[in-house]
C-alpha atoms as a PDB file:
ATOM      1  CA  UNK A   1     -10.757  17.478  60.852  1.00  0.00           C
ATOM      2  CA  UNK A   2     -10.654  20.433  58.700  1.00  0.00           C
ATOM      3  CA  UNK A   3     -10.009  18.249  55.199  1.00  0.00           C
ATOM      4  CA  UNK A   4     -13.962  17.054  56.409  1.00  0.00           C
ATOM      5  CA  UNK A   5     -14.793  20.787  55.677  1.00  0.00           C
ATOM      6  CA  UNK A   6     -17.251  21.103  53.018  1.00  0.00           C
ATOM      7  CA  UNK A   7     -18.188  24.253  50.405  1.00  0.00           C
ATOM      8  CA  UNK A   8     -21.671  24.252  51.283  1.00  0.00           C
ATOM      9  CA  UNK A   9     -20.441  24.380  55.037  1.00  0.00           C
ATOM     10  CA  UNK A  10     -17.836  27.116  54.515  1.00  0.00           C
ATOM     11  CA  UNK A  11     -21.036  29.285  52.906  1.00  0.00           C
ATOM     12  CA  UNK A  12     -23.294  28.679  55.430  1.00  0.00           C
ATOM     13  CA  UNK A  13     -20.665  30.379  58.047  1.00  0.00           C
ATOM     14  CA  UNK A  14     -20.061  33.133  55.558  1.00  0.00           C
ATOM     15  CA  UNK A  15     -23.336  34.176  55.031  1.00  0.00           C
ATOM     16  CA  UNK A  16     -24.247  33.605  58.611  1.00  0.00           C
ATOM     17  CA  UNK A  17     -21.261  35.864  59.829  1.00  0.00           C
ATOM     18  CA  UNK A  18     -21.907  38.162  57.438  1.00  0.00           C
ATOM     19  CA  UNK A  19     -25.989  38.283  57.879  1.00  0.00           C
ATOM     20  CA  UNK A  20     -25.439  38.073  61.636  1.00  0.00           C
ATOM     21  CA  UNK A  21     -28.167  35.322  62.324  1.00  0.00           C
ATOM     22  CA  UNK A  22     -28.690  32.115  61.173  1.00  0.00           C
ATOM     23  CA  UNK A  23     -32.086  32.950  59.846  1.00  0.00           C
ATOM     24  CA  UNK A  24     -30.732  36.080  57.809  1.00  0.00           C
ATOM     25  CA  UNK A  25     -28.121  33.413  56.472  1.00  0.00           C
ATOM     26  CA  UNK A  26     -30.849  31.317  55.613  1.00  0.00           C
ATOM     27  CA  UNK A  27     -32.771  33.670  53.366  1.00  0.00           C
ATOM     28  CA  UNK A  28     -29.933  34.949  52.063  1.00  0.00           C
ATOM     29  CA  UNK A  29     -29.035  30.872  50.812  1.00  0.00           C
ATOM     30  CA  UNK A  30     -32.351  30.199  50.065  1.00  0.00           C
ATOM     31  CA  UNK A  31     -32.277  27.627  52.795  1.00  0.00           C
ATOM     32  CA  UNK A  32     -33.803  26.814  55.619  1.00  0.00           C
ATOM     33  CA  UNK A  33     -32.678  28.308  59.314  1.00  0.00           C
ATOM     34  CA  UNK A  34     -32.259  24.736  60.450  1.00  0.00           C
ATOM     35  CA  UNK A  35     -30.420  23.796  57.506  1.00  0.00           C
ATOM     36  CA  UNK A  36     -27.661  26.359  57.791  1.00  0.00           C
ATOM     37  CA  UNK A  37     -27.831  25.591  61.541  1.00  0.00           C
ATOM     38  CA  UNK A  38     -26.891  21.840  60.756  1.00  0.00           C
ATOM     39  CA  UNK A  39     -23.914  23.090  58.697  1.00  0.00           C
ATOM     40  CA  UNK A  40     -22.918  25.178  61.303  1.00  0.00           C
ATOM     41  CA  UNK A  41     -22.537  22.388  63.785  1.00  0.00           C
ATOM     42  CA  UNK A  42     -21.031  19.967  61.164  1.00  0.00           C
ATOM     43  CA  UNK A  43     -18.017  22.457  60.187  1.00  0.00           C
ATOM     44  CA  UNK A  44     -17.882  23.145  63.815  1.00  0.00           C
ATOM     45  CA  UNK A  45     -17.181  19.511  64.622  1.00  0.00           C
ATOM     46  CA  UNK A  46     -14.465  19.322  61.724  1.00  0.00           C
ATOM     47  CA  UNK A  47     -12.799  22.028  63.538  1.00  0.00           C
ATOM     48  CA  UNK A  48     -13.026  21.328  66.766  1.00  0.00           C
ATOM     49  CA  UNK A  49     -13.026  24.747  67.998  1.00  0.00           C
ATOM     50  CA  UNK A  50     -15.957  27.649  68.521  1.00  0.00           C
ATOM     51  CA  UNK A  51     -16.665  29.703  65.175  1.00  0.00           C
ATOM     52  CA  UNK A  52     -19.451  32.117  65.852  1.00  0.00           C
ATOM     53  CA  UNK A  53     -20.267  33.500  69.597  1.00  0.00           C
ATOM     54  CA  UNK A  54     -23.226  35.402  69.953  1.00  0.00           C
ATOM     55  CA  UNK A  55     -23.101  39.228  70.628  1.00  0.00           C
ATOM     56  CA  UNK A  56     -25.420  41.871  71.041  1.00  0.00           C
ATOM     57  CA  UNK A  57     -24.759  42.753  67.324  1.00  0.00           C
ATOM     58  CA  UNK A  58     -25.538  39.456  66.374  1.00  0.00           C
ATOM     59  CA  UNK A  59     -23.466  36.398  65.779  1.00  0.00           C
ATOM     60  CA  UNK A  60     -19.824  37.239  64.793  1.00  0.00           C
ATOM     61  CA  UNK A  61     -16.752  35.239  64.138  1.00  0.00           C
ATOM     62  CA  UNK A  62     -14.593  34.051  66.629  1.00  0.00           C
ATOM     63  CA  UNK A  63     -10.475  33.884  65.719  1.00  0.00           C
ATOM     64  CA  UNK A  64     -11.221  30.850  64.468  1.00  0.00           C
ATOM     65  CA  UNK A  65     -14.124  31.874  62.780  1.00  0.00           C
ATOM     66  CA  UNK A  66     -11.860  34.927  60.834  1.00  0.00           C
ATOM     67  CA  UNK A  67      -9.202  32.598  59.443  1.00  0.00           C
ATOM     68  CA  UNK A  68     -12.046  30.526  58.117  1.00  0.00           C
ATOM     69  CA  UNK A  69     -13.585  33.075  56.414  1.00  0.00           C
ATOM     70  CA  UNK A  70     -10.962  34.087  55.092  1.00  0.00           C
ATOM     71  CA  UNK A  71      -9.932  30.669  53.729  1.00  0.00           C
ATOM     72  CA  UNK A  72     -13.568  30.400  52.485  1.00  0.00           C
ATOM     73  CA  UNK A  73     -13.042  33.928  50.657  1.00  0.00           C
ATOM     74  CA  UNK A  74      -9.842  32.214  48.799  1.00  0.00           C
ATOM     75  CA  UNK A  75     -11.683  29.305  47.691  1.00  0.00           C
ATOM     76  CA  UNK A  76     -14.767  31.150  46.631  1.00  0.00           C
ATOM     77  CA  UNK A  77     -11.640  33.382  44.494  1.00  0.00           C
ATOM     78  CA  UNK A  78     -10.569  30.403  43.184  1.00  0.00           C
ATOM     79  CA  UNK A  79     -13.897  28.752  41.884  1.00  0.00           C
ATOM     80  CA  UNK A  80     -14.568  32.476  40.056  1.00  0.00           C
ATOM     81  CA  UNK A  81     -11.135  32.218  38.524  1.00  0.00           C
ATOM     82  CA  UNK A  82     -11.944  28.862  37.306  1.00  0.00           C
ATOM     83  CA  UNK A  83     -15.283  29.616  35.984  1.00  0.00           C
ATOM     84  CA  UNK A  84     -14.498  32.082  34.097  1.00  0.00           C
ATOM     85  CA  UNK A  85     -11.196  29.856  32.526  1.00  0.00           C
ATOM     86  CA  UNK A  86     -14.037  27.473  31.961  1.00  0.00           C
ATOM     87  CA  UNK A  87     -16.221  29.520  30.213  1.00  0.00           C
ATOM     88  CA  UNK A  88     -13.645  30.928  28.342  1.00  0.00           C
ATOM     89  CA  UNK A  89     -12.879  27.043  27.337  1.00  0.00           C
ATOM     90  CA  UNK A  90     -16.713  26.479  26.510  1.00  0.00           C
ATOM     91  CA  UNK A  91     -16.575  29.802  23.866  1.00  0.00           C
ATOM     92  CA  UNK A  92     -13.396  28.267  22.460  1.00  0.00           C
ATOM     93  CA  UNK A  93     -11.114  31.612  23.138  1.00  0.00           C
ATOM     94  CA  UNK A  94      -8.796  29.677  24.938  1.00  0.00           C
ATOM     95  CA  UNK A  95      -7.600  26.110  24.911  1.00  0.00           C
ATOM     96  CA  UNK A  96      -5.487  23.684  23.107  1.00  0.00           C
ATOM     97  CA  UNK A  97      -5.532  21.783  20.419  1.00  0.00           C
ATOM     98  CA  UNK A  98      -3.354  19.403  18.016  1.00  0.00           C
ATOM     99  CA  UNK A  99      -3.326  19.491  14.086  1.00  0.00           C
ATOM    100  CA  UNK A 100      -1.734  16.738  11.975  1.00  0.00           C
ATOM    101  CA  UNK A 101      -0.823  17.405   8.608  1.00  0.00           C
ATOM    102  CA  UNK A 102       0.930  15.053   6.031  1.00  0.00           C
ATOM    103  CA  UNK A 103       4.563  16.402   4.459  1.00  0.00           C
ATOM    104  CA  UNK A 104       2.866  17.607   1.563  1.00  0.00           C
ATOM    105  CA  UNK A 105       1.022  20.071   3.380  1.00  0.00           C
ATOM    106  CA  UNK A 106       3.100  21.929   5.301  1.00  0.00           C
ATOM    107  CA  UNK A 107       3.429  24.137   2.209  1.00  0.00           C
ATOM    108  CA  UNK A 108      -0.306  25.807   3.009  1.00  0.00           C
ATOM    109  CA  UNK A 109      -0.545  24.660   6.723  1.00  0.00           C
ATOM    110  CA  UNK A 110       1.631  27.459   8.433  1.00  0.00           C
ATOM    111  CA  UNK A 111      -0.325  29.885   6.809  1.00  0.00           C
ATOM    112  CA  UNK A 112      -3.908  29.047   7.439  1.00  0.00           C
ATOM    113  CA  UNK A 113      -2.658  28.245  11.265  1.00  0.00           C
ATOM    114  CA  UNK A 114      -1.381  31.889  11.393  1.00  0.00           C
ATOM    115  CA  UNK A 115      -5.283  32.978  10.244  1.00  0.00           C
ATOM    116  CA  UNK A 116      -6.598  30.886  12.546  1.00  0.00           C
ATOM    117  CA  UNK A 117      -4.433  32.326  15.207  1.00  0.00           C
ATOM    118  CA  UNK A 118      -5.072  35.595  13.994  1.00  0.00           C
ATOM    119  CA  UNK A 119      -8.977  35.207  15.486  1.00  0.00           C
ATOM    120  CA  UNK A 120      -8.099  33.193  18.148  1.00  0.00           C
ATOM    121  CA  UNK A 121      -4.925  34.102  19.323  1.00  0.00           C
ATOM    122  CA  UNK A 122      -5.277  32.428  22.779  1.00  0.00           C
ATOM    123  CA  UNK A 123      -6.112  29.455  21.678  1.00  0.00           C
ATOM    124  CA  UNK A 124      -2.369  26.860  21.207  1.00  0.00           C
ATOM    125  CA  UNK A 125      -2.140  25.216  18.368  1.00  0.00           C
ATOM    126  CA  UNK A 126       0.128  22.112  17.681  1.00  0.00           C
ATOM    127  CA  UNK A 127       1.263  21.385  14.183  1.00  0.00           C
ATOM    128  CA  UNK A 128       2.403  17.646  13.884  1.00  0.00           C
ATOM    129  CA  UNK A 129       4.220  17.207  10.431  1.00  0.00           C
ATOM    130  CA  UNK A 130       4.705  13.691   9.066  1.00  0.00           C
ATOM    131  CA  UNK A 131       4.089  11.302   5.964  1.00  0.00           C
ATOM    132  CA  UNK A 132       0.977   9.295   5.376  1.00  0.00           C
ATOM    133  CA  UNK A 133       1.726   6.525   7.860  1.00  0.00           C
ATOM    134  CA  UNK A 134       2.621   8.759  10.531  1.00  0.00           C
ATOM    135  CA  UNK A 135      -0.653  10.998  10.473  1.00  0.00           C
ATOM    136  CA  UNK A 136      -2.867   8.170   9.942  1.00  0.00           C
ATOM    137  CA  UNK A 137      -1.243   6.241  13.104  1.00  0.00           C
ATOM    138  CA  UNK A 138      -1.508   9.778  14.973  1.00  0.00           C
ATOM    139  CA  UNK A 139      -5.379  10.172  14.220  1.00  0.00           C
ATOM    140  CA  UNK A 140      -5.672   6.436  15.156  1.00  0.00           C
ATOM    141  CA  UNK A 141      -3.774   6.990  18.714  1.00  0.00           C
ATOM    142  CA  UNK A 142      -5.351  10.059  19.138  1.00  0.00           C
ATOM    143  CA  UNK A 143      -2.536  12.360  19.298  1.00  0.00           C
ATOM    144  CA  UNK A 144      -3.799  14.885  17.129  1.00  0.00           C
ATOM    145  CA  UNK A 145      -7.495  15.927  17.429  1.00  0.00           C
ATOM    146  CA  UNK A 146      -7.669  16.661  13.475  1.00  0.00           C
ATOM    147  CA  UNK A 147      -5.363  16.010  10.537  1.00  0.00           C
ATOM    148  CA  UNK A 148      -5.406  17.276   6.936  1.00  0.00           C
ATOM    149  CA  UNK A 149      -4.412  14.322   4.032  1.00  0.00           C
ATOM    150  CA  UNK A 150      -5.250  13.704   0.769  1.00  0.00           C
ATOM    151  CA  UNK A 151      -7.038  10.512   1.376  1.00  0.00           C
ATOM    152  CA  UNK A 152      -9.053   9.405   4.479  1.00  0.00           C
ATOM    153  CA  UNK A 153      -7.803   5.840   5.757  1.00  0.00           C
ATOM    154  CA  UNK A 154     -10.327   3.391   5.420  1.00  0.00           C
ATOM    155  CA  UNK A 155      -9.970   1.437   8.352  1.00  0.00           C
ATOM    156  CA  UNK A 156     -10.895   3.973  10.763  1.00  0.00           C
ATOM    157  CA  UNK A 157     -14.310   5.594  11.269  1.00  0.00           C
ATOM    158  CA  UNK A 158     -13.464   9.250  10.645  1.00  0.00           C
ATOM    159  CA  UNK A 159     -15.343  12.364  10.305  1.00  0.00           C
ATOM    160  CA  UNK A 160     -13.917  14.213   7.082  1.00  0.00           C
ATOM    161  CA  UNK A 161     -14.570  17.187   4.852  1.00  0.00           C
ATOM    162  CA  UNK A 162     -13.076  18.612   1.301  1.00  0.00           C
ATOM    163  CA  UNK A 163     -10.910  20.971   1.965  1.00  0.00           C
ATOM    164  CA  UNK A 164      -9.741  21.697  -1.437  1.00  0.00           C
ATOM    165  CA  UNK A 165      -8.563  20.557  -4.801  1.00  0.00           C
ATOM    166  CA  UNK A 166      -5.154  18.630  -4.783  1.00  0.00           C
ATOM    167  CA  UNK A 167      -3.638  18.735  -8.356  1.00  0.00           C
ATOM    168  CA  UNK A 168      -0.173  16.358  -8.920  1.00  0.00           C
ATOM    169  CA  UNK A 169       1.760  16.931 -11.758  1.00  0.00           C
ATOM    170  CA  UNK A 170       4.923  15.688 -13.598  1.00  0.00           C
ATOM    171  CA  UNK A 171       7.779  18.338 -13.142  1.00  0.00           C
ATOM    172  CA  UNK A 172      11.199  18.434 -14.642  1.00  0.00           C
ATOM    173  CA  UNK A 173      13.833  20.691 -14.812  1.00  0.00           C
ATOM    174  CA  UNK A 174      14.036  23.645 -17.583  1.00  0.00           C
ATOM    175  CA  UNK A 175      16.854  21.949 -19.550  1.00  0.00           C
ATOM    176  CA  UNK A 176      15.113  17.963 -19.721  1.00  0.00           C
ATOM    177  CA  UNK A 177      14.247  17.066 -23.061  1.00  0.00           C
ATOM    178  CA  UNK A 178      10.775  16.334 -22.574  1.00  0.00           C
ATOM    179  CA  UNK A 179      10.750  20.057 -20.968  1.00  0.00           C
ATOM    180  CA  UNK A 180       9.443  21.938 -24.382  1.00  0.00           C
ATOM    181  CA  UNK A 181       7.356  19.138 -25.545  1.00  0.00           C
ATOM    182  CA  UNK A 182       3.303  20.666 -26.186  1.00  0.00           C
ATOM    183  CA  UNK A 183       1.922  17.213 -24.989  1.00  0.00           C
ATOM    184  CA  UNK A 184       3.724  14.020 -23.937  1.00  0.00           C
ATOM    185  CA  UNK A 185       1.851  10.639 -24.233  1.00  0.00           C
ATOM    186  CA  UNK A 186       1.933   8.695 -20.839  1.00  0.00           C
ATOM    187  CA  UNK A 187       3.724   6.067 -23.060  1.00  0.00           C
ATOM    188  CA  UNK A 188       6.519   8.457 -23.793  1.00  0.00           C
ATOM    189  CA  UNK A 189       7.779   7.916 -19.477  1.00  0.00           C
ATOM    190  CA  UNK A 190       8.611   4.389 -20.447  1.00  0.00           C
ATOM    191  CA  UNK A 191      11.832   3.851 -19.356  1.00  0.00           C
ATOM    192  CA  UNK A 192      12.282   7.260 -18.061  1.00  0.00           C
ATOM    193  CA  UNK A 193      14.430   8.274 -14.892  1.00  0.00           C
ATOM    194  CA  UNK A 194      11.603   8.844 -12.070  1.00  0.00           C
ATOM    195  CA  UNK A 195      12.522  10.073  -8.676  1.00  0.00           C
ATOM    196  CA  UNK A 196       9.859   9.077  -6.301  1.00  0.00           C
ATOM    197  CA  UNK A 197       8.398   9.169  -2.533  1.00  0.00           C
ATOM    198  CA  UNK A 198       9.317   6.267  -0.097  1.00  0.00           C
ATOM    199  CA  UNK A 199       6.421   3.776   0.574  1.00  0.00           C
ATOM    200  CA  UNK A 200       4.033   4.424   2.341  1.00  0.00           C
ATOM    201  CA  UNK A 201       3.307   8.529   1.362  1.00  0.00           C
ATOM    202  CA  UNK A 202       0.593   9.148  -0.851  1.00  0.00           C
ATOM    203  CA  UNK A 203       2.217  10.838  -3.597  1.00  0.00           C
ATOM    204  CA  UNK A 204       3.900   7.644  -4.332  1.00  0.00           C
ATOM    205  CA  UNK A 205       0.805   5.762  -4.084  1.00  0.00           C
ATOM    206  CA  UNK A 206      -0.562   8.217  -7.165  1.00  0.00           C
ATOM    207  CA  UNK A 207       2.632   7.729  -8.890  1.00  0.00           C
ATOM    208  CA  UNK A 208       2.254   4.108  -8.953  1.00  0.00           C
ATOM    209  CA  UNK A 209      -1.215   4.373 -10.063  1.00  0.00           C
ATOM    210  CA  UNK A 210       0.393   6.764 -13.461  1.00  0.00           C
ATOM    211  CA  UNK A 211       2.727   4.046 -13.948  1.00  0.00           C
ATOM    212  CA  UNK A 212      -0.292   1.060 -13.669  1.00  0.00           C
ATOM    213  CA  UNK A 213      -2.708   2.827 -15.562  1.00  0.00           C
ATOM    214  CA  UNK A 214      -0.270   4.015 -18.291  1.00  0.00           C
ATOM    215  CA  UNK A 215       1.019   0.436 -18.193  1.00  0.00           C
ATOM    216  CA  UNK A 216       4.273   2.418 -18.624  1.00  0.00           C
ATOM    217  CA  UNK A 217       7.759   0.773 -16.403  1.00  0.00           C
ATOM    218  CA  UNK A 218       9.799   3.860 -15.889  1.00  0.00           C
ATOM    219  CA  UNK A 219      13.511   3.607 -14.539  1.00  0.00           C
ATOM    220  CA  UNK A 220      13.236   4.612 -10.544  1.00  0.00           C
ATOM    221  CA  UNK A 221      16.751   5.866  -9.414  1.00  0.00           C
ATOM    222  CA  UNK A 222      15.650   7.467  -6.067  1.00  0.00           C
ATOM    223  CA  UNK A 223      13.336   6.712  -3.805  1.00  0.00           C
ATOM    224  CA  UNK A 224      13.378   9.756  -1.522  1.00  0.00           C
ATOM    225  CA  UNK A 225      11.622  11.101   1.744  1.00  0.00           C
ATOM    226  CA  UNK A 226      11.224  14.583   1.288  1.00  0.00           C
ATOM    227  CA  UNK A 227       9.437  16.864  -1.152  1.00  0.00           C
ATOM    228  CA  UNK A 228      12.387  19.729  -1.083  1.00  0.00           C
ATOM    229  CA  UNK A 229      14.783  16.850  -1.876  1.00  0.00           C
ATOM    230  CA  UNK A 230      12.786  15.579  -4.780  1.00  0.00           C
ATOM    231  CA  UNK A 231      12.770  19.275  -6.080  1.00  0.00           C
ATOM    232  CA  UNK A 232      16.386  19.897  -5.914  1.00  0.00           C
ATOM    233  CA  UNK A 233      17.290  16.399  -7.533  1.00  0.00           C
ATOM    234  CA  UNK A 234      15.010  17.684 -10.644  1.00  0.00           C
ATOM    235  CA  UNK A 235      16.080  20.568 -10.792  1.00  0.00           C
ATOM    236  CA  UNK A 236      19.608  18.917 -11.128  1.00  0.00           C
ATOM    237  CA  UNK A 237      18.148  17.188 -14.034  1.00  0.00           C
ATOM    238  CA  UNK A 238      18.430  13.618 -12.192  1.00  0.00           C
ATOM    239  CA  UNK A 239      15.207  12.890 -13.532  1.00  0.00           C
ATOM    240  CA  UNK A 240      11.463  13.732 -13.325  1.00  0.00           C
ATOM    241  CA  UNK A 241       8.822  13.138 -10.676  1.00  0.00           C
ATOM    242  CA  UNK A 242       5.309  13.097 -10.406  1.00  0.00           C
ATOM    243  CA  UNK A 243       4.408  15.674  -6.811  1.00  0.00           C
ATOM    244  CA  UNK A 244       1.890  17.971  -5.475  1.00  0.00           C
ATOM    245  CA  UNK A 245       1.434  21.168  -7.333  1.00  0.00           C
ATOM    246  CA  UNK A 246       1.220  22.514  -4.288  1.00  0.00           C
ATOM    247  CA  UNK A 247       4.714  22.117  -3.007  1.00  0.00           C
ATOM    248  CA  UNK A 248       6.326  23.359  -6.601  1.00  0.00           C
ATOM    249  CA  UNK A 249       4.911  27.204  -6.710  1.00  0.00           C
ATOM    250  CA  UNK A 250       7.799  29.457  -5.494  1.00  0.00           C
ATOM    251  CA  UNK A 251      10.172  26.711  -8.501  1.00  0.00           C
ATOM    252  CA  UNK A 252       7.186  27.471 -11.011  1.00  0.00           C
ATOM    253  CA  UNK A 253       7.594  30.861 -10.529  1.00  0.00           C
ATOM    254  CA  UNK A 254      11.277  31.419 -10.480  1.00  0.00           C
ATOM    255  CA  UNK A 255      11.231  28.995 -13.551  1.00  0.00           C
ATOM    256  CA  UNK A 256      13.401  26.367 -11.874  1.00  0.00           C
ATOM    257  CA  UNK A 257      11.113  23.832 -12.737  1.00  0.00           C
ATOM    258  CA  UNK A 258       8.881  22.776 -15.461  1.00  0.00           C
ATOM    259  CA  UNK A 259       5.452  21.285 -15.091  1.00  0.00           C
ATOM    260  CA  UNK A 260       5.297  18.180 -18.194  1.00  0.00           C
ATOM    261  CA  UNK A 261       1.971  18.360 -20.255  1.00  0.00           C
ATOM    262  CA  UNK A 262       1.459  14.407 -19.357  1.00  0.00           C
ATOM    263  CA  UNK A 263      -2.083  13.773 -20.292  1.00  0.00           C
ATOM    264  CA  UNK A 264      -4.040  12.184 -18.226  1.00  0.00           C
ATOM    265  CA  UNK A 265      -2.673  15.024 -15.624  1.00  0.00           C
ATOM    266  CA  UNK A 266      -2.877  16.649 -13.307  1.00  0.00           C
ATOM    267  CA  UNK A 267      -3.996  14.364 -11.718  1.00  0.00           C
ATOM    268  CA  UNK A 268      -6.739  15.505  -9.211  1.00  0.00           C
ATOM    269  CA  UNK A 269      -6.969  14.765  -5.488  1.00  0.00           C
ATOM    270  CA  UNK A 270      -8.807  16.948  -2.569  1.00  0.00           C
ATOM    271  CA  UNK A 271      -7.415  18.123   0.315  1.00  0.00           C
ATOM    272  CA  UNK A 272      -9.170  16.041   3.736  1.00  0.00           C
ATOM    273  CA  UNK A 273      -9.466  17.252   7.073  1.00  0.00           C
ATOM    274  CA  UNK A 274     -10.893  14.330   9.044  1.00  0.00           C
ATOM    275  CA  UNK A 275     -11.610  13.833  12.973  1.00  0.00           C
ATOM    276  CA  UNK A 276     -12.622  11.424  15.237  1.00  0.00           C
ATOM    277  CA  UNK A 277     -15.309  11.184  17.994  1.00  0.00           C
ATOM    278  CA  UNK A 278     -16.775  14.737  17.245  1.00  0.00           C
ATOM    279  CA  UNK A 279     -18.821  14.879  20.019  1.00  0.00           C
ATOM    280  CA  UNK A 280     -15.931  14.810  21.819  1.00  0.00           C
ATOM    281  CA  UNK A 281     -14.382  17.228  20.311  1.00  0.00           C
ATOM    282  CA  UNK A 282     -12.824  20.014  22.764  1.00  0.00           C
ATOM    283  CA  UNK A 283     -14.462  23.800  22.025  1.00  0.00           C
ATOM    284  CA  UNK A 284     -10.700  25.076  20.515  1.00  0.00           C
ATOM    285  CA  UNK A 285     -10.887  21.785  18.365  1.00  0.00           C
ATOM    286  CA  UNK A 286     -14.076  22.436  17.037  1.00  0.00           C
ATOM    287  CA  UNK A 287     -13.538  26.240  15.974  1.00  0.00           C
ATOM    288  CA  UNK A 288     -10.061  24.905  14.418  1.00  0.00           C
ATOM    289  CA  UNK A 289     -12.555  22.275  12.495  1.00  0.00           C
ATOM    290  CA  UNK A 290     -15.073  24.771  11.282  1.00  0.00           C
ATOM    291  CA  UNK A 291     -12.444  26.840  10.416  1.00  0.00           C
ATOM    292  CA  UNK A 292     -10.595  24.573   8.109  1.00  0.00           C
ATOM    293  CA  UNK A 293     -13.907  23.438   6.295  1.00  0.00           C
ATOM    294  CA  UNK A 294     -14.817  27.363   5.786  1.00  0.00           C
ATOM    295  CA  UNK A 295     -11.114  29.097   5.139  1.00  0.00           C
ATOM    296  CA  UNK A 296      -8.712  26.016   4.108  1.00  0.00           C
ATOM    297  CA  UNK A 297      -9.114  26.414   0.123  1.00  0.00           C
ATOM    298  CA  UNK A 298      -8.431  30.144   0.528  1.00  0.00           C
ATOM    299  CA  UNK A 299      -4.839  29.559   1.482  1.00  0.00           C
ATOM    300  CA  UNK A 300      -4.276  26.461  -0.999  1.00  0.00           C
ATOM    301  CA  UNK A 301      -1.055  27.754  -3.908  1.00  0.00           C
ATOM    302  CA  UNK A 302      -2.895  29.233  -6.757  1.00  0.00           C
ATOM    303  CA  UNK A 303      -1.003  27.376  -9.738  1.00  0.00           C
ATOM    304  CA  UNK A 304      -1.333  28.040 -13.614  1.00  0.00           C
END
């Protein structure tokens, strides 16, 4: 049968009917005469039917023989086509590849994506925005090939590098009391109204570790899941809240919010990309990687 028909056999009766003798074929393969012969009589047998009759010109292709070969030329298309997708894969131009990111940085993500797209604009890029939990459990399940956070989970073997400094700071709206003040005393939060990130994110991690090492108890009236949320509710004056700088710059600017001279702050994180399996890694992932570890602290928010 036909489906018996190998690649090796479909050349052999190319070169042969294009050569015009099986020892022209064979020097044209690099083979032997009695090894193209042998294929000759194998594809023949999957056919069932004649492919080559001999003629004074040589051997040609019987009707058979022509739709073969021109079968064999569509396959031969095919495997260039896919080389050269494949090598295009191998250089990294094209290709996918997934990028997690925690909340906090989807303030800096979308625009070092759009310079990495900017050299590699055939390559697709997936952006996977969640908390802490979520990008860690990602990384784990291997839905994302890389992921930026502030703080690599310790019960996975990852692959990380710095990406950049990651300042947190006490904010507060313009009008608060505390909003004039030339230095506050970690002491002076006691008992002040904090807004804060549900458990589990890392910015509430770092705001529990203010409170511990301040050995300050402030009054926590929200406990909420977004950044922009947080902002708006202190910039209602609901209370204050200890967040990435990075998320505050367009407020800082506009002078919607404040940033409290808390010492002890800001306090200073850095920005992680971290992988796993690098070797695995496909060619698109890898440029993405090297990318982020040369470019990512060029597109961090520069804040005063």
């Amino acid at each position: 049968m036909l489906n018996d028909a190998t690649l090796k056999q479909l050349r052999s009766l190319t070169a042969t009917a294009r050569c015009g003798t099986i020892s022209a074929a064979a020097d044209n393969l690099h083979l032997t005469a009695q090894a193209i012969g042998q294929q000759l009589k194998l594809l023949e047998r999957a056919v069932g039917v004649p492919l080559l009759v001999r003629t004074p010109r040589g051997l040609e292709p019987t009707d058979a023989g022509r739709e073969l070969l021109l079968a064999a030329d569509r396959i031969e298309d095919e495997i260039d086509g896919c080389a050269q997708a494949i090598d295009l894969i191998r250089l990294g131009k094209v290709g996918s590849v997934s990028l997690g990111a925690v909340s906090t940085a989807k303030y800096f993500s979308p625009k070092l994506l759009a310079a990495f797209w900017h050299t590699h604009p055939d390559v697709d890029v997936k952006l996977r925005i969640g908390n802490r939990q979520e990008t860690v459990a990602a990384i784990a399940d291997h839905d994302v090939d890389i992921a930026i956070m502030g703080r690599p989970p310790s019960a996975l073997e990852l692959e990380s590098r710095v990406l950049g400094p990651h300042p947190h700071v006490v904010i507060a709206s313009p009008t608060h009391p505390l909003a004039t003040a030339s230095s506050i005393k970690p002491k002076r939060l006691h008992g002040e109204r904090f807004l804060v990130r549900e458990e589990g994110s890392g910015t509430r991690k770092l705001t529990e570790l203010l409170f511990a090492s301040a050995n300050v108890q402030p009054k926590i009236v929200m406990e909420i899941t977004s950044n922009e949320t947080i902002k708006q509710a202190v910039m209602a004056n609901l209370g204050v809240a200890l967040i990435s700088a990075h998320t505050i710059a367009a407020e800082l600017e506009d002078g919607r919010l404040v940033i409290l001279p808390v010492d002890k702050t800001p306090i200073m994180r850095q920005w992680i990309a971290v992988r796993r399996e690098p070797g695995h890694l496909t060619p698109a992932a890898q440029l993405l990687w090297n990318f982020l570890g040369d470019h990512a602290s060029d597109y961090l928010p520069e804040i005063d």
